[in-house]
PDB file of N, CA and C in Angstrom:
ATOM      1  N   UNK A   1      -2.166 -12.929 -15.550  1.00  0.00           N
ATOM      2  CA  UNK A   1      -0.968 -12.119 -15.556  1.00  0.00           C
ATOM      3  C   UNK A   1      -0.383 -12.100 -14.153  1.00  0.00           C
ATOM      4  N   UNK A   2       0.840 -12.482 -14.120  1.00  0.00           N
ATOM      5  CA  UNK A   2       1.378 -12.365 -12.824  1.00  0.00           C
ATOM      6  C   UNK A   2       2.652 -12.148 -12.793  1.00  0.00           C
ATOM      7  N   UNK A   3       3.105 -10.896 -11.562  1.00  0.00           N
ATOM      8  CA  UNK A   3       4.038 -10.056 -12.018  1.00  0.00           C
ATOM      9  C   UNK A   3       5.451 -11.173 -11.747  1.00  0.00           C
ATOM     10  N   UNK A   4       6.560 -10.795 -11.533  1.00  0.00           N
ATOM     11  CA  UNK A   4       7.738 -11.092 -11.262  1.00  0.00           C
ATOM     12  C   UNK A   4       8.498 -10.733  -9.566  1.00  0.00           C
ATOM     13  N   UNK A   5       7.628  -9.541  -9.604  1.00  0.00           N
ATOM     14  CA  UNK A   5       8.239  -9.448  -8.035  1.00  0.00           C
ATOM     15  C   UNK A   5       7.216  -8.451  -7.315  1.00  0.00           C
ATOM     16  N   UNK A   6       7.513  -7.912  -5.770  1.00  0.00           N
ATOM     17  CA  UNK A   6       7.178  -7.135  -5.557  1.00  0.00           C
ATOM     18  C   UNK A   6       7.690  -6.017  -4.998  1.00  0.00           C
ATOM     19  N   UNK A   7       7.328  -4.559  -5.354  1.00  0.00           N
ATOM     20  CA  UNK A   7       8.668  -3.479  -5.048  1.00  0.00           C
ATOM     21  C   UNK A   7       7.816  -2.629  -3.879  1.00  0.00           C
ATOM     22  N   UNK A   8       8.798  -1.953  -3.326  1.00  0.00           N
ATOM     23  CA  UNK A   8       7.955  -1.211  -2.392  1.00  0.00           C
ATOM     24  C   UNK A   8       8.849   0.596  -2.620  1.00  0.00           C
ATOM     25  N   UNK A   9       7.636   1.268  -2.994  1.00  0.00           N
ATOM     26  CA  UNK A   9       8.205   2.786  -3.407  1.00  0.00           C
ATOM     27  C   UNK A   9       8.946   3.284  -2.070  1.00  0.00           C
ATOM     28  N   UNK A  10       9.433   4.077  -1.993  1.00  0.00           N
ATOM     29  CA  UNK A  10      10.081   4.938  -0.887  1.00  0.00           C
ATOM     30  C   UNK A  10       8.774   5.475  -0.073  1.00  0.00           C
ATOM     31  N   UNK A  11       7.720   6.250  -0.961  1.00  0.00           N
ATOM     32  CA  UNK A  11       6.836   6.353   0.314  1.00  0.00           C
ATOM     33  C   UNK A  11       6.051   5.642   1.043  1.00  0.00           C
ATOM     34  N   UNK A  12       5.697   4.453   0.479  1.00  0.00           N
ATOM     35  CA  UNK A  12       5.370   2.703   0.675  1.00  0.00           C
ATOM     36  C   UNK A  12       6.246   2.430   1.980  1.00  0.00           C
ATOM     37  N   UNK A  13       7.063   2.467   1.798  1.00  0.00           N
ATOM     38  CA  UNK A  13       8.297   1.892   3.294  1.00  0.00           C
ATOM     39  C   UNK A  13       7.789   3.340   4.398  1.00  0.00           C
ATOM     40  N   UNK A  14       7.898   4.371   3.893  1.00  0.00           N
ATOM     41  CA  UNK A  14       8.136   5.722   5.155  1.00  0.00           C
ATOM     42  C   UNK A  14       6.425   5.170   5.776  1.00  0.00           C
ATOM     43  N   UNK A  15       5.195   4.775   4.906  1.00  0.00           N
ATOM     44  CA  UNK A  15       4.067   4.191   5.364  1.00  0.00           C
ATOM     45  C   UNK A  15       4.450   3.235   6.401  1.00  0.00           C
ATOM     46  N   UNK A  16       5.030   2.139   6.078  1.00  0.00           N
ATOM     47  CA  UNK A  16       5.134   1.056   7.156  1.00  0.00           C
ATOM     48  C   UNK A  16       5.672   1.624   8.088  1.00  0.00           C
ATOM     49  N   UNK A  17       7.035   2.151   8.200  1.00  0.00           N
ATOM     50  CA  UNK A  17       7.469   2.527   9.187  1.00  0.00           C
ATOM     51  C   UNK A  17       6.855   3.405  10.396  1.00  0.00           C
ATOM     52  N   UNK A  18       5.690   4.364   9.763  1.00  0.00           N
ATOM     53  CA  UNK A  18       4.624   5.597  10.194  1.00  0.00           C
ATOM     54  C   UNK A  18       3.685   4.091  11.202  1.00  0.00           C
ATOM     55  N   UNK A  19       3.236   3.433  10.408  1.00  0.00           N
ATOM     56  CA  UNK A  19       2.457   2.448  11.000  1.00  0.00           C
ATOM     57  C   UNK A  19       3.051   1.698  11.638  1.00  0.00           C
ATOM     58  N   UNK A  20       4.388   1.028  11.740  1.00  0.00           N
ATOM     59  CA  UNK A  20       5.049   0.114  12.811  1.00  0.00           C
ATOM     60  C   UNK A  20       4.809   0.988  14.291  1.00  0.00           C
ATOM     61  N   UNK A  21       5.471   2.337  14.058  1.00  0.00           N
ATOM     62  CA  UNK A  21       5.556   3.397  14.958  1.00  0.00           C
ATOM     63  C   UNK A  21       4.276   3.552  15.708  1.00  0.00           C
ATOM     64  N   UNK A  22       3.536   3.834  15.293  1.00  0.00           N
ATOM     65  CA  UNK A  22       2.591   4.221  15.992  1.00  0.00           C
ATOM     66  C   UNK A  22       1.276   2.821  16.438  1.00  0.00           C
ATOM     67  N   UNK A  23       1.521   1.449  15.759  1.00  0.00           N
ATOM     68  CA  UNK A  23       1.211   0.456  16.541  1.00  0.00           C
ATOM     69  C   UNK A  23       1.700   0.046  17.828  1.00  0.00           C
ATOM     70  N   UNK A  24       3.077   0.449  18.108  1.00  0.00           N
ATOM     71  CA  UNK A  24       4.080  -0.026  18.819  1.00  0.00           C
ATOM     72  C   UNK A  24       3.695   0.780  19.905  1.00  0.00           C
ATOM     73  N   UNK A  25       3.076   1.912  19.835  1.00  0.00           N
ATOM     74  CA  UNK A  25       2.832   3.507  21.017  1.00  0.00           C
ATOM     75  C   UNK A  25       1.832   2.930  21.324  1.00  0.00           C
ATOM     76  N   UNK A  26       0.821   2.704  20.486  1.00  0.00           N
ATOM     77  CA  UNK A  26      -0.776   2.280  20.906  1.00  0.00           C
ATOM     78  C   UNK A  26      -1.007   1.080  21.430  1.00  0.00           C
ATOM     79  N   UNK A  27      -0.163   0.104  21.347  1.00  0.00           N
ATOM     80  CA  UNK A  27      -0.392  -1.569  21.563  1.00  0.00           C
ATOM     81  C   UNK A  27       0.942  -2.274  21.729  1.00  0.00           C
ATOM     82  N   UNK A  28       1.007  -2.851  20.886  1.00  0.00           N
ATOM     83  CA  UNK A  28       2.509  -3.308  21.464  1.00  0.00           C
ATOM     84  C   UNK A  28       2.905  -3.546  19.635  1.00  0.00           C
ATOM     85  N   UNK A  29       4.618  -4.302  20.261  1.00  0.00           N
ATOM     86  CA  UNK A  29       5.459  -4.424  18.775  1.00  0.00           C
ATOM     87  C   UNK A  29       4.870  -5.653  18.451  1.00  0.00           C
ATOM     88  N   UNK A  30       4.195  -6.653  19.228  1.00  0.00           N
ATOM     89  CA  UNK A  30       3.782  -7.694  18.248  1.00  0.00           C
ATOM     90  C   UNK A  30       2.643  -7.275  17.833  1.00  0.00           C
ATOM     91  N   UNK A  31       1.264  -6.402  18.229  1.00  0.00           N
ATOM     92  CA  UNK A  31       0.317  -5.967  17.625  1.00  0.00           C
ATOM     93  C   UNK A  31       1.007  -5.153  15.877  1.00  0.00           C
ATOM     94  N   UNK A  32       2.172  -4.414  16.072  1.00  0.00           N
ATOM     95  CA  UNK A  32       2.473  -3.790  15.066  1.00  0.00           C
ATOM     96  C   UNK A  32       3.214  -4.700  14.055  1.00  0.00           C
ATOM     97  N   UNK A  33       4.068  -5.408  14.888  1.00  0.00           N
ATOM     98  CA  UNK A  33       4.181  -6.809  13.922  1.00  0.00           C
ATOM     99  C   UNK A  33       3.491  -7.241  12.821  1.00  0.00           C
ATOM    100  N   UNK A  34       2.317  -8.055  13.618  1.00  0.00           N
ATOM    101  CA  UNK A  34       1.086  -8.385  13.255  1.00  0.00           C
ATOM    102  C   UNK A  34       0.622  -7.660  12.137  1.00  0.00           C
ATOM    103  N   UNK A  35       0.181  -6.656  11.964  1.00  0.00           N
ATOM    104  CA  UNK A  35      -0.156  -5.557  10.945  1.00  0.00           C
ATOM    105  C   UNK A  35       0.595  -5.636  10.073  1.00  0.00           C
ATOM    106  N   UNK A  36       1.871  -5.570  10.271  1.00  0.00           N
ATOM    107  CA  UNK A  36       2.979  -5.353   8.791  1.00  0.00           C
ATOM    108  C   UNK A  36       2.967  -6.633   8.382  1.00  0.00           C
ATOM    109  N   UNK A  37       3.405  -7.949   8.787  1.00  0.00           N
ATOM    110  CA  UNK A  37       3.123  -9.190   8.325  1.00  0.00           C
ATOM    111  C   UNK A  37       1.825  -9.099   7.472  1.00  0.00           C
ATOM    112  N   UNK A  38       0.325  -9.215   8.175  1.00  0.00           N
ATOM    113  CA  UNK A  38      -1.139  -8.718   6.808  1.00  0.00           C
ATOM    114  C   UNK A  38      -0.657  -7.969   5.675  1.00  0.00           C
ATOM    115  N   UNK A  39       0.106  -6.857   5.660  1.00  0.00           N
ATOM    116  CA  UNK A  39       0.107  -5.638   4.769  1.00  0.00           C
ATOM    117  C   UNK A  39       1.231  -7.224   3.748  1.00  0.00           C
ATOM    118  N   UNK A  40       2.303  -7.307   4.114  1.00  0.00           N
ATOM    119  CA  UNK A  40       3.448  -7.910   3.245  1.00  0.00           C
ATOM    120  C   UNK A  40       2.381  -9.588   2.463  1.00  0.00           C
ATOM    121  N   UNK A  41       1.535 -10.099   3.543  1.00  0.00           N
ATOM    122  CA  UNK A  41       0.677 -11.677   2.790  1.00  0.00           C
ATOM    123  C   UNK A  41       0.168 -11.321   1.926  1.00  0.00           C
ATOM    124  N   UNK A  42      -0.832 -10.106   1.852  1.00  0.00           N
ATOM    125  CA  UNK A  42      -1.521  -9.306   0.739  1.00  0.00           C
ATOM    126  C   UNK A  42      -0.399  -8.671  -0.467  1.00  0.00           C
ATOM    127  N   UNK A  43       0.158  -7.836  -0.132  1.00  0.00           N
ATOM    128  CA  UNK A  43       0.996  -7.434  -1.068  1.00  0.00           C
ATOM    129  C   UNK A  43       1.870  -8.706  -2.016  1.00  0.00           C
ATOM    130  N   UNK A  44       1.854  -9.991  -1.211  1.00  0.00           N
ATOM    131  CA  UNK A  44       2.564 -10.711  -1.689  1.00  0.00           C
ATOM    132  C   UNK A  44       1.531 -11.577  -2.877  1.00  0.00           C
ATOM    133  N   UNK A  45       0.323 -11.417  -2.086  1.00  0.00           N
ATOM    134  CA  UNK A  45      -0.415 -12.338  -2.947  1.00  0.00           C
ATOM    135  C   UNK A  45      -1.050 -11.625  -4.365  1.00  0.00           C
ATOM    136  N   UNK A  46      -0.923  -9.964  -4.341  1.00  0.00           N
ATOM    137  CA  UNK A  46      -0.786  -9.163  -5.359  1.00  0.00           C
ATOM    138  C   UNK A  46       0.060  -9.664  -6.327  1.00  0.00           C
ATOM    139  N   UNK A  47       1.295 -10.195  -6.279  1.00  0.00           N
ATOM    140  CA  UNK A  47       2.355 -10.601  -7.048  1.00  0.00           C
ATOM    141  C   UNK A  47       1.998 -11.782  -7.892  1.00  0.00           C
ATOM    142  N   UNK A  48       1.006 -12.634  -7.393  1.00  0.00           N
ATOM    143  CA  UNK A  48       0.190 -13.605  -8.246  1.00  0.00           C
ATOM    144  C   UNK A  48      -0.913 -13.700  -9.310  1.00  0.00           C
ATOM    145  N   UNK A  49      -1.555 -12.521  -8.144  1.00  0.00           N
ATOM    146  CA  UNK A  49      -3.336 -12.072  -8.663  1.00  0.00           C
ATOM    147  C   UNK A  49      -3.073 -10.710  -8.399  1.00  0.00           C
ATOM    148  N   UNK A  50      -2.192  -9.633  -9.390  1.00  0.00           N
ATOM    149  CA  UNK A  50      -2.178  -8.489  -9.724  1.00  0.00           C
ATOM    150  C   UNK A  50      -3.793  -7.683  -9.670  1.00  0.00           C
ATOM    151  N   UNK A  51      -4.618  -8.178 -10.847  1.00  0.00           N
ATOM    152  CA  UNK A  51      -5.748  -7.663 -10.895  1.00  0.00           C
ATOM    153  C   UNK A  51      -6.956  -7.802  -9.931  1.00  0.00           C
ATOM    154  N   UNK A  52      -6.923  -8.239  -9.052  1.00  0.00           N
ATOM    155  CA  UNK A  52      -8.190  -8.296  -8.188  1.00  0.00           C
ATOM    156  C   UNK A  52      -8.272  -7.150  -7.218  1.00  0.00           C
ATOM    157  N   UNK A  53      -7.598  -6.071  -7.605  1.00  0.00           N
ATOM    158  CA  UNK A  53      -7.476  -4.953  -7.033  1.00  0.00           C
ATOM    159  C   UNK A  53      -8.415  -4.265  -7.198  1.00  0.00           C
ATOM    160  N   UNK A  54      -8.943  -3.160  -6.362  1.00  0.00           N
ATOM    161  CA  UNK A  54     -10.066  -2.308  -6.413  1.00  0.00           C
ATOM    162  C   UNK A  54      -9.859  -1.236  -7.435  1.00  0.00           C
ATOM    163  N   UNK A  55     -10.422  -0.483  -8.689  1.00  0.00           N
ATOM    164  CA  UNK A  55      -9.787   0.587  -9.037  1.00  0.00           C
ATOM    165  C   UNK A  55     -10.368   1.924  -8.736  1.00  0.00           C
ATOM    166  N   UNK A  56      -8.873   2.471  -8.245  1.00  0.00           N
ATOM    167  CA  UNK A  56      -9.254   3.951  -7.874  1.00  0.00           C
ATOM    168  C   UNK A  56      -9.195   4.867  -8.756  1.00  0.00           C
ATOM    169  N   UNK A  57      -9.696   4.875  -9.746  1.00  0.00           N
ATOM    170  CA  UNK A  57      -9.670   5.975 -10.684  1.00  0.00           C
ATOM    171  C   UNK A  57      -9.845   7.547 -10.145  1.00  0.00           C
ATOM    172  N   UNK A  58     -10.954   7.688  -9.135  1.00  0.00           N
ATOM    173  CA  UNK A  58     -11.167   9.031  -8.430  1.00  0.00           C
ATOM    174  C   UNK A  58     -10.209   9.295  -7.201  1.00  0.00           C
ATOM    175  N   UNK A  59      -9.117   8.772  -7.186  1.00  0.00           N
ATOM    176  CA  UNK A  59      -7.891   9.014  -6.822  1.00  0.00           C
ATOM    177  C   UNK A  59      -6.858   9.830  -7.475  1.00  0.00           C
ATOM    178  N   UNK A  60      -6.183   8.623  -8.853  1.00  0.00           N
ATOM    179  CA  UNK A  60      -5.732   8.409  -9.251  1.00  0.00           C
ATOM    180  C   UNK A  60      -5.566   7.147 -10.331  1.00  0.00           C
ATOM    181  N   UNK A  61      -5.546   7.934 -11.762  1.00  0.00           N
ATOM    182  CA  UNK A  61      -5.713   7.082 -12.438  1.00  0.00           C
ATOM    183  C   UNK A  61      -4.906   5.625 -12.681  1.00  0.00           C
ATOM    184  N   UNK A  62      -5.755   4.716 -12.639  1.00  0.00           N
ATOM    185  CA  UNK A  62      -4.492   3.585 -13.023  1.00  0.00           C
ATOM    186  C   UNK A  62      -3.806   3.041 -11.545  1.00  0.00           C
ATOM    187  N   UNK A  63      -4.121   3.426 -10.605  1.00  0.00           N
ATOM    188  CA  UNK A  63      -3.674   3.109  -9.358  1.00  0.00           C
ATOM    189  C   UNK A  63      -4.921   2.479  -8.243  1.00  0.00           C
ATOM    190  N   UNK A  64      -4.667   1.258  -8.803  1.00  0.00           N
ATOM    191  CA  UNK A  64      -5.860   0.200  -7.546  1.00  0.00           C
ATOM    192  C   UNK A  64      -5.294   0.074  -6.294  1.00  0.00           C
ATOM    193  N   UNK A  65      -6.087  -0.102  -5.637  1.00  0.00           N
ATOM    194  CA  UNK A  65      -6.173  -0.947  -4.165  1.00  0.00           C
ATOM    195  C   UNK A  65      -6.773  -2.247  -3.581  1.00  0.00           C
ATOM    196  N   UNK A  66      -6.336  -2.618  -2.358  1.00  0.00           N
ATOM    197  CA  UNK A  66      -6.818  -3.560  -2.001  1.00  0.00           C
ATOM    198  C   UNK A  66      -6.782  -3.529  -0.214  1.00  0.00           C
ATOM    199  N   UNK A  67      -7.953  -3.615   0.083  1.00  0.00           N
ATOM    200  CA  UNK A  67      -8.184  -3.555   1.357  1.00  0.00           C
ATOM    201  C   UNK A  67      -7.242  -4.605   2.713  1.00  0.00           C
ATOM    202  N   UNK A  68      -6.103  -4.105   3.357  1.00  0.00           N
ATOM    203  CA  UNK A  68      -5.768  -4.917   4.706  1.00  0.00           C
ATOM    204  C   UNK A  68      -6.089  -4.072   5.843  1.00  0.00           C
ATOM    205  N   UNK A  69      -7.322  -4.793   6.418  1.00  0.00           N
ATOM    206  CA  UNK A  69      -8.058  -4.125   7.237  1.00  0.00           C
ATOM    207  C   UNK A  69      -7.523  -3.594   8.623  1.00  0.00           C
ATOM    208  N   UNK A  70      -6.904  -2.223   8.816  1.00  0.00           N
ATOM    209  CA  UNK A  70      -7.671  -0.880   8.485  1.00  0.00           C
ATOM    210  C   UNK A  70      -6.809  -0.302   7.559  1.00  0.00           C
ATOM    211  N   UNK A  71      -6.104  -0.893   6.851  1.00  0.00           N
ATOM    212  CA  UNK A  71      -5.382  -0.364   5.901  1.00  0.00           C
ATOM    213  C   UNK A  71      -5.503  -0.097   4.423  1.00  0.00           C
ATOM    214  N   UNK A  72      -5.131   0.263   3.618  1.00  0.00           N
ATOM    215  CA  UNK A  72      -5.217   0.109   2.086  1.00  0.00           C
ATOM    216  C   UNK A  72      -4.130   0.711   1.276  1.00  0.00           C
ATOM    217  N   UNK A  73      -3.850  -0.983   0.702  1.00  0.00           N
ATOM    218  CA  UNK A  73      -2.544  -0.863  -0.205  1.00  0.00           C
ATOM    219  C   UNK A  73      -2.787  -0.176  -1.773  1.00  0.00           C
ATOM    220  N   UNK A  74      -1.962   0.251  -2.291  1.00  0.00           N
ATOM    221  CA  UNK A  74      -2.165   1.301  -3.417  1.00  0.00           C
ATOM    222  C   UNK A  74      -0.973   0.639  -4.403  1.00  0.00           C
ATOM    223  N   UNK A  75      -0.821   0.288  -5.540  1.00  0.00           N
ATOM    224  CA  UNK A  75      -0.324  -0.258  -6.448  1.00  0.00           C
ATOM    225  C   UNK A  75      -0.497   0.292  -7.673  1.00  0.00           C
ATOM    226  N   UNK A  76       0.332  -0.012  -8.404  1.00  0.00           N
ATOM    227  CA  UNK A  76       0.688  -0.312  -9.874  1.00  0.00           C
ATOM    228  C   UNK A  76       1.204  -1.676 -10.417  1.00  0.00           C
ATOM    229  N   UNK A  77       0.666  -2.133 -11.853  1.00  0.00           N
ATOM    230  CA  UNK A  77       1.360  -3.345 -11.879  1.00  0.00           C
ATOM    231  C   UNK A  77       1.732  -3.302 -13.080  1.00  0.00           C
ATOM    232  N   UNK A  78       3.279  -4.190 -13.524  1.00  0.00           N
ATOM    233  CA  UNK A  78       3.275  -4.174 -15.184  1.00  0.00           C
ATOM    234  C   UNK A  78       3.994  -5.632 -15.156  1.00  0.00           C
ATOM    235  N   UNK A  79       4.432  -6.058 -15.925  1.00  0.00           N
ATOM    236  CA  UNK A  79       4.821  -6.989 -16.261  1.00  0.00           C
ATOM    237  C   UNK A  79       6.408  -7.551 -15.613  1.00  0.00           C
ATOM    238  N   UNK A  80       7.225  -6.867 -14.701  1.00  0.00           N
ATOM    239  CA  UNK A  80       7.643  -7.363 -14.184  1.00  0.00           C
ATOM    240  C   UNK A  80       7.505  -7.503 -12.559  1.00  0.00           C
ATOM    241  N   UNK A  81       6.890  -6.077 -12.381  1.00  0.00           N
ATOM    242  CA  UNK A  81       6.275  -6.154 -10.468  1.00  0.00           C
ATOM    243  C   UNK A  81       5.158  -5.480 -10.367  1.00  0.00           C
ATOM    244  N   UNK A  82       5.085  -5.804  -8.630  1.00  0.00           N
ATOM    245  CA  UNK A  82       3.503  -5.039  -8.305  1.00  0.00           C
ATOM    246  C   UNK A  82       4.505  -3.843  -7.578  1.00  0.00           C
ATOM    247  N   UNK A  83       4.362  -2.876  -8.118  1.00  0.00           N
ATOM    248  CA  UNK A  83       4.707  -1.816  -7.084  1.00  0.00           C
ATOM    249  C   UNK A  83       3.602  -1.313  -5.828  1.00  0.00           C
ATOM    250  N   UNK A  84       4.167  -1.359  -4.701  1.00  0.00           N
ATOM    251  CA  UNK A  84       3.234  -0.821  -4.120  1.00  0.00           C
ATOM    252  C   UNK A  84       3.442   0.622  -3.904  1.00  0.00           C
ATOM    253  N   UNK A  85       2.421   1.462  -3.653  1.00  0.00           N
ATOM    254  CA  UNK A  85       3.264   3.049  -3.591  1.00  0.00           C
ATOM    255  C   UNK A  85       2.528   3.305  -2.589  1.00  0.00           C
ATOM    256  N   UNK A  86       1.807   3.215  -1.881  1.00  0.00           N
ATOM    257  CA  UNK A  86       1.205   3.860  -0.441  1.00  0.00           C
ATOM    258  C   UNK A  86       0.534   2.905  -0.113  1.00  0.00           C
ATOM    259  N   UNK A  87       0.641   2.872   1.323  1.00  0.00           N
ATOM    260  CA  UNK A  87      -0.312   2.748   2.496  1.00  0.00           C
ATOM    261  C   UNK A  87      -0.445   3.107   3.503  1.00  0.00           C
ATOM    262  N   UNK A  88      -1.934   3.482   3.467  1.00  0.00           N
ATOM    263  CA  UNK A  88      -2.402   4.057   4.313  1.00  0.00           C
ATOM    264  C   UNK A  88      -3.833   3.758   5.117  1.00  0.00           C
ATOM    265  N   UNK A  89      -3.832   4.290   6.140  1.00  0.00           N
ATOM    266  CA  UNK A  89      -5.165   3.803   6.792  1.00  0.00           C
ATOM    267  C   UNK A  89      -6.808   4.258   6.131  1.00  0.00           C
ATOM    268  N   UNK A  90      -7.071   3.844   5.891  1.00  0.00           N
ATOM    269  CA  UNK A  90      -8.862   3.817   5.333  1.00  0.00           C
ATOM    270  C   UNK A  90      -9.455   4.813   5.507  1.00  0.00           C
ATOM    271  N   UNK A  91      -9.330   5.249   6.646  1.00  0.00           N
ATOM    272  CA  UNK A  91      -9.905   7.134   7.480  1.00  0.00           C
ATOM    273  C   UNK A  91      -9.487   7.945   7.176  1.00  0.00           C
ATOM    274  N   UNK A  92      -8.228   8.027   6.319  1.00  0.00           N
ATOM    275  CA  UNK A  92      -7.500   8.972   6.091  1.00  0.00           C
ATOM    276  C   UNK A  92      -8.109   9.329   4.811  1.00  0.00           C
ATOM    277  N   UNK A  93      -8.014  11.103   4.699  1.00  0.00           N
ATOM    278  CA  UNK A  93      -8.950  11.749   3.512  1.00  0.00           C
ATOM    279  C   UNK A  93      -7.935  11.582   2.103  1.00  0.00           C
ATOM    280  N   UNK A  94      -7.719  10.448   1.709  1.00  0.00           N
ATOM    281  CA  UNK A  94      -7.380   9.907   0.801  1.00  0.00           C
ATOM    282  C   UNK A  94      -7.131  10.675  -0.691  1.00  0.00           C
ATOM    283  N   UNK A  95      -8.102  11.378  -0.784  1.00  0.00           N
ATOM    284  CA  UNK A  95      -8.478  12.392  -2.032  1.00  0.00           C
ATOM    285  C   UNK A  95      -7.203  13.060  -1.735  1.00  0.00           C
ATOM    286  N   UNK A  96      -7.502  13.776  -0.603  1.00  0.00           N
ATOM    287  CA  UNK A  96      -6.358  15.221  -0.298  1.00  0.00           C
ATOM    288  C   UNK A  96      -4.849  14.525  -0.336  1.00  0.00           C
ATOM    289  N   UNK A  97      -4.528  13.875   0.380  1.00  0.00           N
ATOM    290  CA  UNK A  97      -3.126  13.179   0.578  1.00  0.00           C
ATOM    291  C   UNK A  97      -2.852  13.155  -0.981  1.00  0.00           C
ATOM    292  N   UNK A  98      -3.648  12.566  -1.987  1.00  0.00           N
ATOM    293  CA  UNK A  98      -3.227  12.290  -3.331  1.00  0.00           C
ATOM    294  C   UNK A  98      -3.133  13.627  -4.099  1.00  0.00           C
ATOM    295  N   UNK A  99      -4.342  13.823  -3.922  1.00  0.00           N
ATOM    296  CA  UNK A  99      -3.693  15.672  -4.517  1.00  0.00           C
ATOM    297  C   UNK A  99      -2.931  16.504  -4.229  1.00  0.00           C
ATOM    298  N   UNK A 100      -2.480  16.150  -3.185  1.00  0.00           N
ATOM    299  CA  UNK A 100      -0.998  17.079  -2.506  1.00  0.00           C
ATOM    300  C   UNK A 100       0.024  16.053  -3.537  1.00  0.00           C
ATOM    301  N   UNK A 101       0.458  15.140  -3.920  1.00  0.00           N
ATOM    302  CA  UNK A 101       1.251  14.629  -4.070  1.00  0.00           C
ATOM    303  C   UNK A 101       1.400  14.715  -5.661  1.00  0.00           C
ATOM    304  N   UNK A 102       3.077  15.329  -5.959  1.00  0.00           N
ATOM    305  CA  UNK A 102       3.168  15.478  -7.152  1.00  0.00           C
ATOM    306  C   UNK A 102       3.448  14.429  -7.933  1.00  0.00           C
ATOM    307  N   UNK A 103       3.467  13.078  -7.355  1.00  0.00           N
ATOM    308  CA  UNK A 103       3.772  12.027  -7.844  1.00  0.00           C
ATOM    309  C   UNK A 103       3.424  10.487  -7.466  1.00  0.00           C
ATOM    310  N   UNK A 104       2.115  10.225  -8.118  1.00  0.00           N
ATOM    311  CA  UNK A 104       1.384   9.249  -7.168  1.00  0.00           C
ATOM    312  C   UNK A 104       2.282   7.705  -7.517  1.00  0.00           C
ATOM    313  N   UNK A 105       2.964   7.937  -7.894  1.00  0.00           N
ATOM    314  CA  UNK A 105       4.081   6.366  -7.854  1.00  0.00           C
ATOM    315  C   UNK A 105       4.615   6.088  -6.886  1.00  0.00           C
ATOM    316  N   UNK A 106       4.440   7.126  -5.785  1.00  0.00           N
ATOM    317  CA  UNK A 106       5.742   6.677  -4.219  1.00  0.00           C
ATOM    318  C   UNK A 106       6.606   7.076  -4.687  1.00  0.00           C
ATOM    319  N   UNK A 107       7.281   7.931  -5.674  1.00  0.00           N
ATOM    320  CA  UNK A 107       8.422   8.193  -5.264  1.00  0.00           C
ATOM    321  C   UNK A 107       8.990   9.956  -5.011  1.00  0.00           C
ATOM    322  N   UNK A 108       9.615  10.062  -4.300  1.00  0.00           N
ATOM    323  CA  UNK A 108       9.821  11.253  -4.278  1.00  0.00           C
ATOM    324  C   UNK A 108       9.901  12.355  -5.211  1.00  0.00           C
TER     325      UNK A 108
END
């Protein structure tokens, strides 16, 4: 199964941008570069091989991941895209962020 495209939710983008930002403070813009390029090869290669995703059920149901190291992309997939709806860094208490959120699709 392989989707048609790949979408990126609204809180998916405010992620990259959180992470461009604060690569750019800590290291430089090509270190943060660097990072978003990994996050977009992976996400892209999601669009082929949808399922080789991790599933997070004790997240959120129905919403896998896949590790770009120190990151982790969060998806949905159906038959025409891979949505991605968060990413976020690995350290982050993952549980809580999702249970605050009234809507684990990325979108507002």
């Amino acid at each position: 199964m392989a989707a048609k495209s790949v979408r990126w939710a609204p809180r998916a983008r405010a992620d990259l941008l959180e992470i461009w930002h604060y690569f750019t403070r800590v290291g430089s813009a090509e270190l943060a570069d660097g990072i978003l390029f990994d996050v977009d090869r992976v996400a892209n290669r999601l669009k082929r091989h949808p399922l080789t995703g991790r599933a997070r059920n004790e997240l959120v149901p129905g919403l896998p991941s896949v590790l770009v190291h120190p990151h982790v992309i969060f998806y949905r997939v159906s038959n025409e895209a891979v949505e991605i709806t968060r990413v976020l860094h690995q350290r982050r208490d993952l549980a809580a962020i999702f249970s605050r959120e009234s809507d684990p699709s990325g979108h507002p």
